[in-house]
N, C-alpha and C. Protein backbone atom coordinates (compact mmCIF):
# COMPACT_ATOMS: atom_id res chain seq x y z
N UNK A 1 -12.35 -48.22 -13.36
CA UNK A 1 -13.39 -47.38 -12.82
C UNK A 1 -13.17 -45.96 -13.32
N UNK A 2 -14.44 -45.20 -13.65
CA UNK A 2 -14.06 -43.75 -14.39
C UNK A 2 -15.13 -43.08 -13.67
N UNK A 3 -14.48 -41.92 -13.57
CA UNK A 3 -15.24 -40.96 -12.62
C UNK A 3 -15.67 -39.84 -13.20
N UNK A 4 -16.21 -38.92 -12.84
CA UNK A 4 -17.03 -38.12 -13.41
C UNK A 4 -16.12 -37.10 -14.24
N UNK A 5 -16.67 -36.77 -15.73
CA UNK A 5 -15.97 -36.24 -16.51
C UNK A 5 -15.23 -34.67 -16.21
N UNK A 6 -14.15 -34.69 -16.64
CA UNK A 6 -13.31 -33.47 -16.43
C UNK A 6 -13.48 -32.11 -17.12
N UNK A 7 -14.10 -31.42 -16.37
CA UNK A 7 -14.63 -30.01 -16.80
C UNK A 7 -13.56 -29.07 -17.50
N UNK A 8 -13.18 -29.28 -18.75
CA UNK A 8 -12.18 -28.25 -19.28
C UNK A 8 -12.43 -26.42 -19.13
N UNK A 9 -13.85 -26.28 -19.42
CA UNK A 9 -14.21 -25.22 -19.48
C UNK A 9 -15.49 -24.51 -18.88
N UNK A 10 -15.43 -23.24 -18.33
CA UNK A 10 -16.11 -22.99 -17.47
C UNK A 10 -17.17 -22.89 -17.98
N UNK A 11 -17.84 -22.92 -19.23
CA UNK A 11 -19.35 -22.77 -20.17
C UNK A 11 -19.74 -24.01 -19.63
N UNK A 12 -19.02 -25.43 -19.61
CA UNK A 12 -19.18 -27.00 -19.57
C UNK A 12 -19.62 -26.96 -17.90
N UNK A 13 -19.31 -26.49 -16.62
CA UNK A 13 -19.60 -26.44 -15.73
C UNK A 13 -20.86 -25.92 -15.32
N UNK A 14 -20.94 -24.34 -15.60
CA UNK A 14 -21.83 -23.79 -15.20
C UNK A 14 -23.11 -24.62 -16.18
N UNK A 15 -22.82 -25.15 -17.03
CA UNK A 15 -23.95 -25.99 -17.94
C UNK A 15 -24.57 -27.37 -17.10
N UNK A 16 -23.51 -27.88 -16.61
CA UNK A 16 -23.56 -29.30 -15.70
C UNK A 16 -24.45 -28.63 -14.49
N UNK A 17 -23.85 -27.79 -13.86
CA UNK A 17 -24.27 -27.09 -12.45
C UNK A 17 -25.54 -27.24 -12.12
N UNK A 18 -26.49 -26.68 -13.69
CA UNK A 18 -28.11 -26.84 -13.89
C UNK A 18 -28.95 -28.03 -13.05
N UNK A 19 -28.11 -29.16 -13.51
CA UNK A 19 -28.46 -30.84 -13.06
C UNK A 19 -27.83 -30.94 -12.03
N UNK A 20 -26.45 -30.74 -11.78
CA UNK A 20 -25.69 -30.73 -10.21
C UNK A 20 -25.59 -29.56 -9.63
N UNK A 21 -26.03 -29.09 -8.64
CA UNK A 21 -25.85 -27.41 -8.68
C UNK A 21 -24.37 -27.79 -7.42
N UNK A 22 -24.19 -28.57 -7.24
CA UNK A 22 -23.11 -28.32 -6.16
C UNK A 22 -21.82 -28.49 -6.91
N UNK A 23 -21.59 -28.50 -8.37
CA UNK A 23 -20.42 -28.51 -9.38
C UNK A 23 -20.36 -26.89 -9.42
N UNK A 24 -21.42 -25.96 -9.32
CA UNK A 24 -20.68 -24.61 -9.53
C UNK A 24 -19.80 -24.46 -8.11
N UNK A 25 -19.67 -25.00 -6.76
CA UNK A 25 -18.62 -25.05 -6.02
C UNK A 25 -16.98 -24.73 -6.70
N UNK A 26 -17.41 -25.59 -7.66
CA UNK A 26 -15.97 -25.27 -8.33
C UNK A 26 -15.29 -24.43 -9.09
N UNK A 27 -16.56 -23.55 -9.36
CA UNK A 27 -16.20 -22.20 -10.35
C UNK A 27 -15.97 -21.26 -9.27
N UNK A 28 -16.43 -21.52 -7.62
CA UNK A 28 -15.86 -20.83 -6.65
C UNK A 28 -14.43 -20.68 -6.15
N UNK A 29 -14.37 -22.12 -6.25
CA UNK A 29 -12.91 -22.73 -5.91
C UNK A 29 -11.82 -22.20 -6.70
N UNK A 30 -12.62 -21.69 -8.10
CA UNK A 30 -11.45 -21.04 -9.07
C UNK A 30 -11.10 -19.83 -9.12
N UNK A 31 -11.89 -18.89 -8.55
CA UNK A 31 -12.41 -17.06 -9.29
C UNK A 31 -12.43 -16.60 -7.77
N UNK A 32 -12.88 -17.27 -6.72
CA UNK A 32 -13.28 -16.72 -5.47
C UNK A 32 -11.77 -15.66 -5.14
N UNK A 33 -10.55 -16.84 -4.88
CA UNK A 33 -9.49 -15.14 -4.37
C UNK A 33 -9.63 -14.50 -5.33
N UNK A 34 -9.75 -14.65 -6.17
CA UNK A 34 -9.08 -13.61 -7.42
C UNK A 34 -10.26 -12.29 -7.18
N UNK A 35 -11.39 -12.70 -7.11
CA UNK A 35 -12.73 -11.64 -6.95
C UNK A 35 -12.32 -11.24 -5.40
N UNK A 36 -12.24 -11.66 -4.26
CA UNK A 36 -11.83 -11.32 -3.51
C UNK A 36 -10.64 -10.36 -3.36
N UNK A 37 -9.75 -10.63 -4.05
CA UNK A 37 -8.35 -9.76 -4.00
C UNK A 37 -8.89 -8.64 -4.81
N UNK A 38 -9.21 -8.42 -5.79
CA UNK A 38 -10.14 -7.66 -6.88
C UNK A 38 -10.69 -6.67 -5.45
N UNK A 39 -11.85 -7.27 -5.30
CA UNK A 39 -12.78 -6.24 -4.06
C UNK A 39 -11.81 -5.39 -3.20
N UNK A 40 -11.53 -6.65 -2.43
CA UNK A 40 -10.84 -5.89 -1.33
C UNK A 40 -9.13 -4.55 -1.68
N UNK A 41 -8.84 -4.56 -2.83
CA UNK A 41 -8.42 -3.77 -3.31
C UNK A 41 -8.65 -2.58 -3.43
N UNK A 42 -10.31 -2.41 -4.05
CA UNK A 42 -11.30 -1.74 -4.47
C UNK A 42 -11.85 -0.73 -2.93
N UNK A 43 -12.14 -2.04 -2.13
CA UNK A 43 -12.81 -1.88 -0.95
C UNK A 43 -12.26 -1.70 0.62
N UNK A 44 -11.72 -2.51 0.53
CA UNK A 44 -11.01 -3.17 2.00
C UNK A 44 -11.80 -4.36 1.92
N UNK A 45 -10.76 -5.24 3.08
CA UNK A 45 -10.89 -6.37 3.11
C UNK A 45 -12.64 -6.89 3.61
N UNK A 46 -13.32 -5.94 4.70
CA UNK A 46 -14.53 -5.95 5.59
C UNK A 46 -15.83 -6.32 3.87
N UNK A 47 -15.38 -5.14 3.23
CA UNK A 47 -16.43 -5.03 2.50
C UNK A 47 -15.82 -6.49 1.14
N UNK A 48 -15.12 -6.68 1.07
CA UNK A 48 -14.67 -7.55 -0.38
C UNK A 48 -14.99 -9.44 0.54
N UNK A 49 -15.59 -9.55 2.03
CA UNK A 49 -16.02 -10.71 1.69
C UNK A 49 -17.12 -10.54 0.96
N UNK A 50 -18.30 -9.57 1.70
CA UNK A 50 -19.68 -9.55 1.36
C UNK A 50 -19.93 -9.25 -0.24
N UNK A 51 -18.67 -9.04 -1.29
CA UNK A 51 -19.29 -8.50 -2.79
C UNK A 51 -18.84 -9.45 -3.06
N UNK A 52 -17.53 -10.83 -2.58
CA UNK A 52 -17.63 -12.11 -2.62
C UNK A 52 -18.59 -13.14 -2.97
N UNK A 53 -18.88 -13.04 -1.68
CA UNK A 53 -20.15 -14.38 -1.69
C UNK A 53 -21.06 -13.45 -2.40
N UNK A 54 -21.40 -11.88 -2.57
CA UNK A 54 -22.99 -12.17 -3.27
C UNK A 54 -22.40 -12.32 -4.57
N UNK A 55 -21.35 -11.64 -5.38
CA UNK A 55 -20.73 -12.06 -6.32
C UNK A 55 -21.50 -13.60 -6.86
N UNK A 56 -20.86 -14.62 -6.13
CA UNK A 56 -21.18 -15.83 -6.52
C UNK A 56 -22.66 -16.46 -6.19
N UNK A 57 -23.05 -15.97 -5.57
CA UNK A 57 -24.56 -15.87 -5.42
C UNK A 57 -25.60 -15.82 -6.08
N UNK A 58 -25.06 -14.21 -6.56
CA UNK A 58 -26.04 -13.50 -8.23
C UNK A 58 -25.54 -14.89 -9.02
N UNK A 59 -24.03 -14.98 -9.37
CA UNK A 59 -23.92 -15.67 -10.60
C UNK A 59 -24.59 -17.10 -10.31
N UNK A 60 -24.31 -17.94 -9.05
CA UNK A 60 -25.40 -19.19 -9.09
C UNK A 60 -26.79 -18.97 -9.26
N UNK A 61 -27.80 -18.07 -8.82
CA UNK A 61 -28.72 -17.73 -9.13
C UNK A 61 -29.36 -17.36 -10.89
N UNK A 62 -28.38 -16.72 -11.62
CA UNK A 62 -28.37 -16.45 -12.79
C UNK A 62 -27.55 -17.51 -13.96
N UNK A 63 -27.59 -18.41 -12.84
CA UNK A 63 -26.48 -19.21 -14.09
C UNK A 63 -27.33 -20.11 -15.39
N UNK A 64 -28.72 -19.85 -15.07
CA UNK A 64 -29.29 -20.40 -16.33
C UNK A 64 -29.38 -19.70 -17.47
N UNK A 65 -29.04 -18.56 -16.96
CA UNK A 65 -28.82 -17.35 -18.19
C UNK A 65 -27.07 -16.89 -19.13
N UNK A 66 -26.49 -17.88 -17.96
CA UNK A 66 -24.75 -17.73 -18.65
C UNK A 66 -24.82 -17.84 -20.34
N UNK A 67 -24.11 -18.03 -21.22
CA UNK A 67 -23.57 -17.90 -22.09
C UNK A 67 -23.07 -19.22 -22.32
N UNK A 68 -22.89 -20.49 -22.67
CA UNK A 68 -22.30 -21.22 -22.51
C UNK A 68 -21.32 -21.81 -23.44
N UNK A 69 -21.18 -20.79 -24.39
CA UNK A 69 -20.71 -21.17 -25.30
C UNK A 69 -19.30 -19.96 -25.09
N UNK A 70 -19.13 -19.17 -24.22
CA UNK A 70 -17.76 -18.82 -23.17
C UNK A 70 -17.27 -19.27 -22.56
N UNK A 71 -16.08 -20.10 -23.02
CA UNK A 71 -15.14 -20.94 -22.17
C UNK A 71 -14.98 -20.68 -21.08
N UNK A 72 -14.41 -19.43 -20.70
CA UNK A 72 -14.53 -18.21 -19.41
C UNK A 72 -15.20 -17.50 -18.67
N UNK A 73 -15.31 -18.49 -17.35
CA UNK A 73 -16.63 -16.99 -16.95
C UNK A 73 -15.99 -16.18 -15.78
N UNK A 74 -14.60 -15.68 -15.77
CA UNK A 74 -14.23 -14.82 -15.48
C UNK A 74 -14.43 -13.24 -15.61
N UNK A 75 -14.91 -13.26 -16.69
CA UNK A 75 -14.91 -11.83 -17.10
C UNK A 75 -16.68 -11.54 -16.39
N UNK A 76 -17.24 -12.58 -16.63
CA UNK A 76 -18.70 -12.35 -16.11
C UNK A 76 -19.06 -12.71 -14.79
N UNK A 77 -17.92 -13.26 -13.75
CA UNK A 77 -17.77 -12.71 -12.39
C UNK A 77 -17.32 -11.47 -12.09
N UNK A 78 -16.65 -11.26 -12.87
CA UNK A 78 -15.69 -9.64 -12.45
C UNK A 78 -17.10 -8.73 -12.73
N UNK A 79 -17.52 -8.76 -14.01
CA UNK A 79 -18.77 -8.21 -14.45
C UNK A 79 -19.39 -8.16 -13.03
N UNK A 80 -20.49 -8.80 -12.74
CA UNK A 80 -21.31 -8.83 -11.43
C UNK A 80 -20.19 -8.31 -10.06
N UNK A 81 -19.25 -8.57 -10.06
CA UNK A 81 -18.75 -8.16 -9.19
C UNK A 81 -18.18 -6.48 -9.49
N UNK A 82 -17.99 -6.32 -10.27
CA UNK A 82 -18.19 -4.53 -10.56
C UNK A 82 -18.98 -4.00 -10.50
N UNK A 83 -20.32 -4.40 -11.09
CA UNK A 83 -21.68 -3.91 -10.28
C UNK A 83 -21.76 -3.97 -8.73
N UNK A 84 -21.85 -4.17 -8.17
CA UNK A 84 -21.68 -4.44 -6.90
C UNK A 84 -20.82 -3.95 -5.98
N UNK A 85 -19.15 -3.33 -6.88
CA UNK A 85 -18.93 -2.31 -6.53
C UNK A 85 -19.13 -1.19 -6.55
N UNK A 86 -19.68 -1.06 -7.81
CA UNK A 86 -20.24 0.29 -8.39
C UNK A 86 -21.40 0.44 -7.08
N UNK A 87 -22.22 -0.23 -6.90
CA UNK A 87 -23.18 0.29 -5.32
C UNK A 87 -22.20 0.99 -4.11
N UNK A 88 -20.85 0.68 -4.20
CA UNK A 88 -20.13 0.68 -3.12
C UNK A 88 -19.20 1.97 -3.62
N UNK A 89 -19.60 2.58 -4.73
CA UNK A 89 -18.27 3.53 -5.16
C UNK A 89 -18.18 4.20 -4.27
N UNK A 90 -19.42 5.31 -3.76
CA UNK A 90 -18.87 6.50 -2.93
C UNK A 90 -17.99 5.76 -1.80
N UNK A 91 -18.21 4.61 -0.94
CA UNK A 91 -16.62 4.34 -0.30
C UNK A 91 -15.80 4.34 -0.52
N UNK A 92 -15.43 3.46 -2.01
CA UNK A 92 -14.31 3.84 -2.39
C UNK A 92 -13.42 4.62 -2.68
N UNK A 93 -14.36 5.80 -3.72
CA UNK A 93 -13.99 7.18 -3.80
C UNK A 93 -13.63 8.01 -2.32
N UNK A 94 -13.95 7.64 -1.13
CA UNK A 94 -14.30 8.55 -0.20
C UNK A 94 -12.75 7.57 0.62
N UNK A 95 -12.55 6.62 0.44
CA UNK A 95 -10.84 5.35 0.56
C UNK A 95 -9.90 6.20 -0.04
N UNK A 96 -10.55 6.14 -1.07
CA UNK A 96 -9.13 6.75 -2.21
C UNK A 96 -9.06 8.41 -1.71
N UNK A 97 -9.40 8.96 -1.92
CA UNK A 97 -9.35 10.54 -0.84
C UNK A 97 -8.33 10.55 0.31
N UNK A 98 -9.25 9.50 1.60
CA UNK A 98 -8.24 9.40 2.66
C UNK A 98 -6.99 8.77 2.61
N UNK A 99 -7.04 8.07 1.59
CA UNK A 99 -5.52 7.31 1.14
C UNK A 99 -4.32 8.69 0.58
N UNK A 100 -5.19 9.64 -0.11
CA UNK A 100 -4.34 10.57 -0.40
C UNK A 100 -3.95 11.65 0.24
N UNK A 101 -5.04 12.01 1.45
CA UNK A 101 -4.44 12.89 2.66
C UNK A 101 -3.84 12.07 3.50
N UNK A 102 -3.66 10.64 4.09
CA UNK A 102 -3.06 10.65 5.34
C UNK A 102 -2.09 9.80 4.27
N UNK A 103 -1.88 9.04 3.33
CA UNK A 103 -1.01 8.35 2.66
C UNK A 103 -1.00 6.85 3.79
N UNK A 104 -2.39 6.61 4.39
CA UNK A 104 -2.02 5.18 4.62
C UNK A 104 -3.11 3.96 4.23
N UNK A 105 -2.65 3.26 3.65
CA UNK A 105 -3.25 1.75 3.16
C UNK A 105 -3.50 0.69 3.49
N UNK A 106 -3.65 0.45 4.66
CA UNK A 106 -3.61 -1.22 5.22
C UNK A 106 -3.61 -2.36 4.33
N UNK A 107 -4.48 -1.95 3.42
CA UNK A 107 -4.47 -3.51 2.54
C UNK A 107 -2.86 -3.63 1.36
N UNK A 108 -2.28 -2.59 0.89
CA UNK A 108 -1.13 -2.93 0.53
C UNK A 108 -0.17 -2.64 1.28
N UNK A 109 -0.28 -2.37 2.62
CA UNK A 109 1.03 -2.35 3.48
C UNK A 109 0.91 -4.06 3.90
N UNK A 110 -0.32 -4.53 3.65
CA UNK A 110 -0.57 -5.90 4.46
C UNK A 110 0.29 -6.78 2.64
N UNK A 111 0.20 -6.35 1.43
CA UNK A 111 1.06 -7.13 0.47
C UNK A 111 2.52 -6.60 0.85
N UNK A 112 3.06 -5.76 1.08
CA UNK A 112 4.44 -5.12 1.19
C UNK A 112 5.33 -6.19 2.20
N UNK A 113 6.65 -7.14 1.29
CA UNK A 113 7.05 -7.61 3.03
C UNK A 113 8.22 -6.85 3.37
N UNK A 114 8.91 -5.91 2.60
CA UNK A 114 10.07 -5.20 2.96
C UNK A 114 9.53 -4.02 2.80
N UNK A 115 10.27 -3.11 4.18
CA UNK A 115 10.41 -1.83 4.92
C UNK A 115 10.60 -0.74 3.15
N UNK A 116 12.00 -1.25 2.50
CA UNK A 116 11.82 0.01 1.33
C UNK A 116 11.13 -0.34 0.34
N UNK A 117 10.31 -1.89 0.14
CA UNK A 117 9.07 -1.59 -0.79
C UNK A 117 8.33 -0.36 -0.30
N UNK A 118 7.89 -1.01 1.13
CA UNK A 118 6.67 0.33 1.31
C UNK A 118 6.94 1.30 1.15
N UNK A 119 8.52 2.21 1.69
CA UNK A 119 8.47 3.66 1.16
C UNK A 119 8.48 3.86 0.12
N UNK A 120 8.79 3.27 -0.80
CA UNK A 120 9.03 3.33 -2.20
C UNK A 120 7.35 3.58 -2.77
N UNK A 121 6.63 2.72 -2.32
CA UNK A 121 5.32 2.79 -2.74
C UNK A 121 4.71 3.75 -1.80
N UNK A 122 5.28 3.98 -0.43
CA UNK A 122 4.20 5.16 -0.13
C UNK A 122 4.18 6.76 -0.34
N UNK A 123 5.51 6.70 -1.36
CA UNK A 123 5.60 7.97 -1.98
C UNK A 123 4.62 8.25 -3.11
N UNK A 124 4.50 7.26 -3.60
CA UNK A 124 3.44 7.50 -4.76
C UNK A 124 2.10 7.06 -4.60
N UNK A 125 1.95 6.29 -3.51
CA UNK A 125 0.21 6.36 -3.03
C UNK A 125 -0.33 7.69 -2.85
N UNK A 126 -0.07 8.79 -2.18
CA UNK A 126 -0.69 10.10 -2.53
C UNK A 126 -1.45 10.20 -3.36
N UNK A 127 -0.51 10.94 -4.57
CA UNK A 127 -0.97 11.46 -5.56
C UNK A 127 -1.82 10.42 -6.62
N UNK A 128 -1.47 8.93 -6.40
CA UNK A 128 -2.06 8.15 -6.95
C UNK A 128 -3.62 8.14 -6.80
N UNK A 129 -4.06 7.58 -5.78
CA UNK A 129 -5.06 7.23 -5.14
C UNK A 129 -6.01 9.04 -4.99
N UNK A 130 -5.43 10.08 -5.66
CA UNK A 130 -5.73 11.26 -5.61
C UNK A 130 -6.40 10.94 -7.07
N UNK A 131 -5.54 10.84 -8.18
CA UNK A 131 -5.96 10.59 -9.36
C UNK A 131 -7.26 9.64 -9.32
N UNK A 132 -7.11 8.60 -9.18
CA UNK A 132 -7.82 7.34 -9.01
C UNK A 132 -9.26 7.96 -8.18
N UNK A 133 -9.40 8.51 -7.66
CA UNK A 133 -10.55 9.16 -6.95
C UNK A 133 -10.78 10.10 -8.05
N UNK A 134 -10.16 10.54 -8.34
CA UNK A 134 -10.90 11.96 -9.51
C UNK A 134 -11.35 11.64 -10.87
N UNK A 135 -11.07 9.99 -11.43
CA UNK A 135 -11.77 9.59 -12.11
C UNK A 135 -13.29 9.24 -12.56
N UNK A 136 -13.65 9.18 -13.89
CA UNK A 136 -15.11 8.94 -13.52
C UNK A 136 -15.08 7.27 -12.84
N UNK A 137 -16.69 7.08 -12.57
CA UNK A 137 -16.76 5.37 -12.51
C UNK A 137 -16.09 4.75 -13.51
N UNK A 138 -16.57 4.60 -14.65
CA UNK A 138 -16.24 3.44 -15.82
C UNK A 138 -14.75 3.45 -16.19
N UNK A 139 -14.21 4.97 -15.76
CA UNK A 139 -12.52 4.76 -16.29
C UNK A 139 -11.86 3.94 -15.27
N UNK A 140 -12.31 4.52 -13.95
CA UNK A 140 -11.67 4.07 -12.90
C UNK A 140 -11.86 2.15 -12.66
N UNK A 141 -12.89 2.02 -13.66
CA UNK A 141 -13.38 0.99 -13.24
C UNK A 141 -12.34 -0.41 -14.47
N UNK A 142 -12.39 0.48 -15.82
CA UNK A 142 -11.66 -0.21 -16.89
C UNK A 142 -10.22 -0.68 -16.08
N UNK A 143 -10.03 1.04 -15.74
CA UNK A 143 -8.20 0.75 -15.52
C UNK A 143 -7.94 -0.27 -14.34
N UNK A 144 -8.79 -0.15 -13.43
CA UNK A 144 -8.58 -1.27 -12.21
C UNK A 144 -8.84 -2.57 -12.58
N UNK A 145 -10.01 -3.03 -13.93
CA UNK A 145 -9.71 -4.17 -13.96
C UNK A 145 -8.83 -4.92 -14.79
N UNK A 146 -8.11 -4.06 -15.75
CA UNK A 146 -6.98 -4.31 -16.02
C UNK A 146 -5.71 -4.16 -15.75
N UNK A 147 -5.29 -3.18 -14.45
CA UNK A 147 -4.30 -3.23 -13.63
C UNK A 147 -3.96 -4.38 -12.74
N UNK A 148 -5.56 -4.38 -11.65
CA UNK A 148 -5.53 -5.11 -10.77
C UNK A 148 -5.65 -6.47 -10.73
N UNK A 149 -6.76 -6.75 -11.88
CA UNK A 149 -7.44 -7.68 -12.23
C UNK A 149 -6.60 -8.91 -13.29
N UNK A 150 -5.80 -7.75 -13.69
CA UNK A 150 -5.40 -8.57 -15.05
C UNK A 150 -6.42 -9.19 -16.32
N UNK A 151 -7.31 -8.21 -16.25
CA UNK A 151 -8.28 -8.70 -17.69
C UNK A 151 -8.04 -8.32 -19.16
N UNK A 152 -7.93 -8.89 -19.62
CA UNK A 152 -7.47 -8.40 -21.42
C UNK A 152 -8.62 -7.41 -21.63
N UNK A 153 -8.46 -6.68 -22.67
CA UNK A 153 -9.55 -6.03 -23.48
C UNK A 153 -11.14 -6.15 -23.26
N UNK A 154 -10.57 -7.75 -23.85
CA UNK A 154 -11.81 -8.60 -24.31
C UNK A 154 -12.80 -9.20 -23.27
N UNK A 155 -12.10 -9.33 -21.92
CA UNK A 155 -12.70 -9.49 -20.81
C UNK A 155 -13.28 -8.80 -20.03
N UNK A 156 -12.71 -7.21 -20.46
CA UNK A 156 -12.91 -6.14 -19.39
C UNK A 156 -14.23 -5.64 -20.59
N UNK A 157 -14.37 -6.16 -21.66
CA UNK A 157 -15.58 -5.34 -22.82
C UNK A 157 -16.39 -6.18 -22.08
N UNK A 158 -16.24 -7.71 -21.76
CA UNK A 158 -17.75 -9.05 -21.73
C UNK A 158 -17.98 -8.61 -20.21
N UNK A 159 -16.89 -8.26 -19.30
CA UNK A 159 -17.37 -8.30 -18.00
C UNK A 159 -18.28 -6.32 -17.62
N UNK A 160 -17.97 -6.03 -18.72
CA UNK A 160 -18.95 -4.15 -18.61
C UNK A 160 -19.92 -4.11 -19.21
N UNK A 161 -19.61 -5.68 -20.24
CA UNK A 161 -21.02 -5.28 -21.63
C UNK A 161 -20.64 -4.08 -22.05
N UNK A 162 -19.27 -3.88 -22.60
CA UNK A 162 -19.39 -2.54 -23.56
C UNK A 162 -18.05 -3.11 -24.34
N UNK A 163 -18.37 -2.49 -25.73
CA UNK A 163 -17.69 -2.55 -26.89
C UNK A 163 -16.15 -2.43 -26.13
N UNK A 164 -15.22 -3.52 -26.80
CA UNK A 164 -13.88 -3.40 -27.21
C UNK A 164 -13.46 -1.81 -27.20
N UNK A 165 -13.96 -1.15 -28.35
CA UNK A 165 -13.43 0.08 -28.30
C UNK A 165 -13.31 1.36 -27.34
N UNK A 166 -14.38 0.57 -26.70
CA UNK A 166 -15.13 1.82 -26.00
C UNK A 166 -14.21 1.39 -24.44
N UNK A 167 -13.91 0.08 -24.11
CA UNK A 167 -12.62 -0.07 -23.54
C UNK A 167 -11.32 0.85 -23.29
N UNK A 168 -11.26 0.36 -24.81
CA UNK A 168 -9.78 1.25 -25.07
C UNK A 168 -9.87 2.58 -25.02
N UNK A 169 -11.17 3.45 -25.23
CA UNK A 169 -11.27 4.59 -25.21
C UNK A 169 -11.20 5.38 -24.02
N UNK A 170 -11.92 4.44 -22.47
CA UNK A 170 -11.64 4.56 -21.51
C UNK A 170 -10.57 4.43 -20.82
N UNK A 171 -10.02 3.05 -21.32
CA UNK A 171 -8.15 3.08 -20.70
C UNK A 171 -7.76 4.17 -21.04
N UNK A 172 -7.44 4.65 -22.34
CA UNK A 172 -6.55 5.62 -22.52
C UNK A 172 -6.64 6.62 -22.32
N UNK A 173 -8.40 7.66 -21.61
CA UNK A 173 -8.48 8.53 -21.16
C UNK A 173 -7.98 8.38 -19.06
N UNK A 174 -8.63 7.23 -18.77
CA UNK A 174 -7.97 7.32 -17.65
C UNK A 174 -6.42 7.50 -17.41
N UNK A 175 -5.64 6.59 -18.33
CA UNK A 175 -4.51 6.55 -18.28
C UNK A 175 -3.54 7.81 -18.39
N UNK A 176 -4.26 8.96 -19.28
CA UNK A 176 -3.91 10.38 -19.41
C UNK A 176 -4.59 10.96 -17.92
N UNK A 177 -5.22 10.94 -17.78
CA UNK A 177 -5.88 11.60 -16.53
C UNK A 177 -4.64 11.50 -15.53
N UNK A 178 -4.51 10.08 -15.56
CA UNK A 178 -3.67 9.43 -14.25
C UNK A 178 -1.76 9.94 -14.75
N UNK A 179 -1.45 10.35 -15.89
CA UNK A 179 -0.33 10.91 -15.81
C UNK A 179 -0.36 11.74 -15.34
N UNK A 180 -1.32 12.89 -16.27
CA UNK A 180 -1.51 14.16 -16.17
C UNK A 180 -1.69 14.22 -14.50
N UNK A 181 -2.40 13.76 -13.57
CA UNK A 181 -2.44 14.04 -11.95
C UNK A 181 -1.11 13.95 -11.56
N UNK A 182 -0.40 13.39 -11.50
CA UNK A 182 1.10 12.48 -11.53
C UNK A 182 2.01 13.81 -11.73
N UNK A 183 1.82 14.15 -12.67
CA UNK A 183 2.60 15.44 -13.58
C UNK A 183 3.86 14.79 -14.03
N UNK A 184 3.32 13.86 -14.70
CA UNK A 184 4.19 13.17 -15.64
C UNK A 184 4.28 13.07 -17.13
N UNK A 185 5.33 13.11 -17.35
CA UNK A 185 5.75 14.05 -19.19
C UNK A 185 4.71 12.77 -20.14
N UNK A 186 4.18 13.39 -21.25
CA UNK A 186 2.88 12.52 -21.60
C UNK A 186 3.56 11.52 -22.03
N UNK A 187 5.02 11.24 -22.30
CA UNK A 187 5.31 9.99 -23.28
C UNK A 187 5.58 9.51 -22.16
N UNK A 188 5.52 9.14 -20.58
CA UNK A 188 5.59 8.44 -19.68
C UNK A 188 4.45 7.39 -20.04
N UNK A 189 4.91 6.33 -19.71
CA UNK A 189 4.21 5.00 -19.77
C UNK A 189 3.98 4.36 -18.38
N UNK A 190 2.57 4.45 -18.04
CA UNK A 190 1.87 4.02 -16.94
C UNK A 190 1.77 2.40 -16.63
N UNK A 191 2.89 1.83 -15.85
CA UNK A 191 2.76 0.37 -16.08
C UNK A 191 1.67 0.04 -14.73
N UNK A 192 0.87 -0.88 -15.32
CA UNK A 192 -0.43 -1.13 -14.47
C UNK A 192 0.04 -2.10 -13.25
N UNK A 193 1.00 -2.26 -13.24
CA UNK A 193 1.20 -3.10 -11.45
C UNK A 193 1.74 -1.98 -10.38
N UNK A 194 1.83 -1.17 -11.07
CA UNK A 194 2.43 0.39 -10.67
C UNK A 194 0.98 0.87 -10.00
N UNK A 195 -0.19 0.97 -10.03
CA UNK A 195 -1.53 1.23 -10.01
C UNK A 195 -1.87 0.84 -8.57
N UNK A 196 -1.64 2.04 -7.46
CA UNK A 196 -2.10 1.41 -5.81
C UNK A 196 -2.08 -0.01 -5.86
């Protein structure tokens, strides 16, 4: 007995989905924490269900328009789901502020399980989350999804719709921004798990 064929790639799903729509379940089942942890990073936890589910929403709704010839549709959840933060920036920006006057975080004191992680990290949430607010959108937006997100280049170009270069052009101005706030000597190297 053989059962229904094994979806290697997410182009092959969201393609099936068309005829079964209850197979994109499973592109939920895959991306959902990850977009979730993503948001609520971004957001807090209140606001990162609701850019969640519409997250996957827009994309079931739009999935006759996917790409299907992208193995990955990671980068084009994160995509829709950055829009969606981008509606939500001034909170964030207005998070990241109060994160830098009172220096407190709930959502990474809630990852922290030892007492001198957190001081360790709540010395540099300040000035961090100071920087990170004084960025524009799109830098703030590159560097978080390749800090937080873990997106290559190439994912963080398909999920903005903007050129590779224009990527890198943004990392590396945020990334100066974010020393320079820091007041850290320029050949300091900004490691991105370091990033609130």
């Amino acid at each position: 007995m053989t059962g229904p064929p094994v979806l290697r790639e997410d182009g092959d799903l969201v393609a099936q989905s068309l005829e079964e729509p209850e197979l994109f379940a499973r592109l939920y089942d895959r991306y959902a924490p990850d977009i979730h942890r993503y948001a609520a990073r971004r957001l807090g936890t209140g606001p990162a269900e609701d850019i969640t589910a519409e997250t996957f929403l827009i994309a079931f709704r739009g999935r006759a328009r996917y790409d299907t010839t992208r193995g990955n549709a990671r980068p084009w959840l994160y995509g829709i789901a950055g829009n969606l933060i981008g509606k939500h920036r001034r909170a964030e920006v207005r998070a990241l502020r109060a994160l830098a006057r009172t220096g407190h975080d709930p959502v990474a004191e809630s990852w922290s399980e030892r007492a001198d992680e957190r001081l360790a990290a709540g010395s540099a949430q300040l000035p961090l989350a100071g920087a990170l607010a004084a960025l524009s959108a799109g830098d703030r937006h590159v560097l978080l999804l390749v800090a937080w997100a873990d997106l290559s280049y190439q994912e963080v170009a398909e999920a903005l719709g903007i050129p590779v270069g224009t990527v890198r052009s943004r990392l590396n101005r945020a990334r100066r921004k974010v020393r320079s706030a820091l007041g850290a000597d320029p050949a300091f190297t900004l490691d991105p798990t370091e990033v609130v």
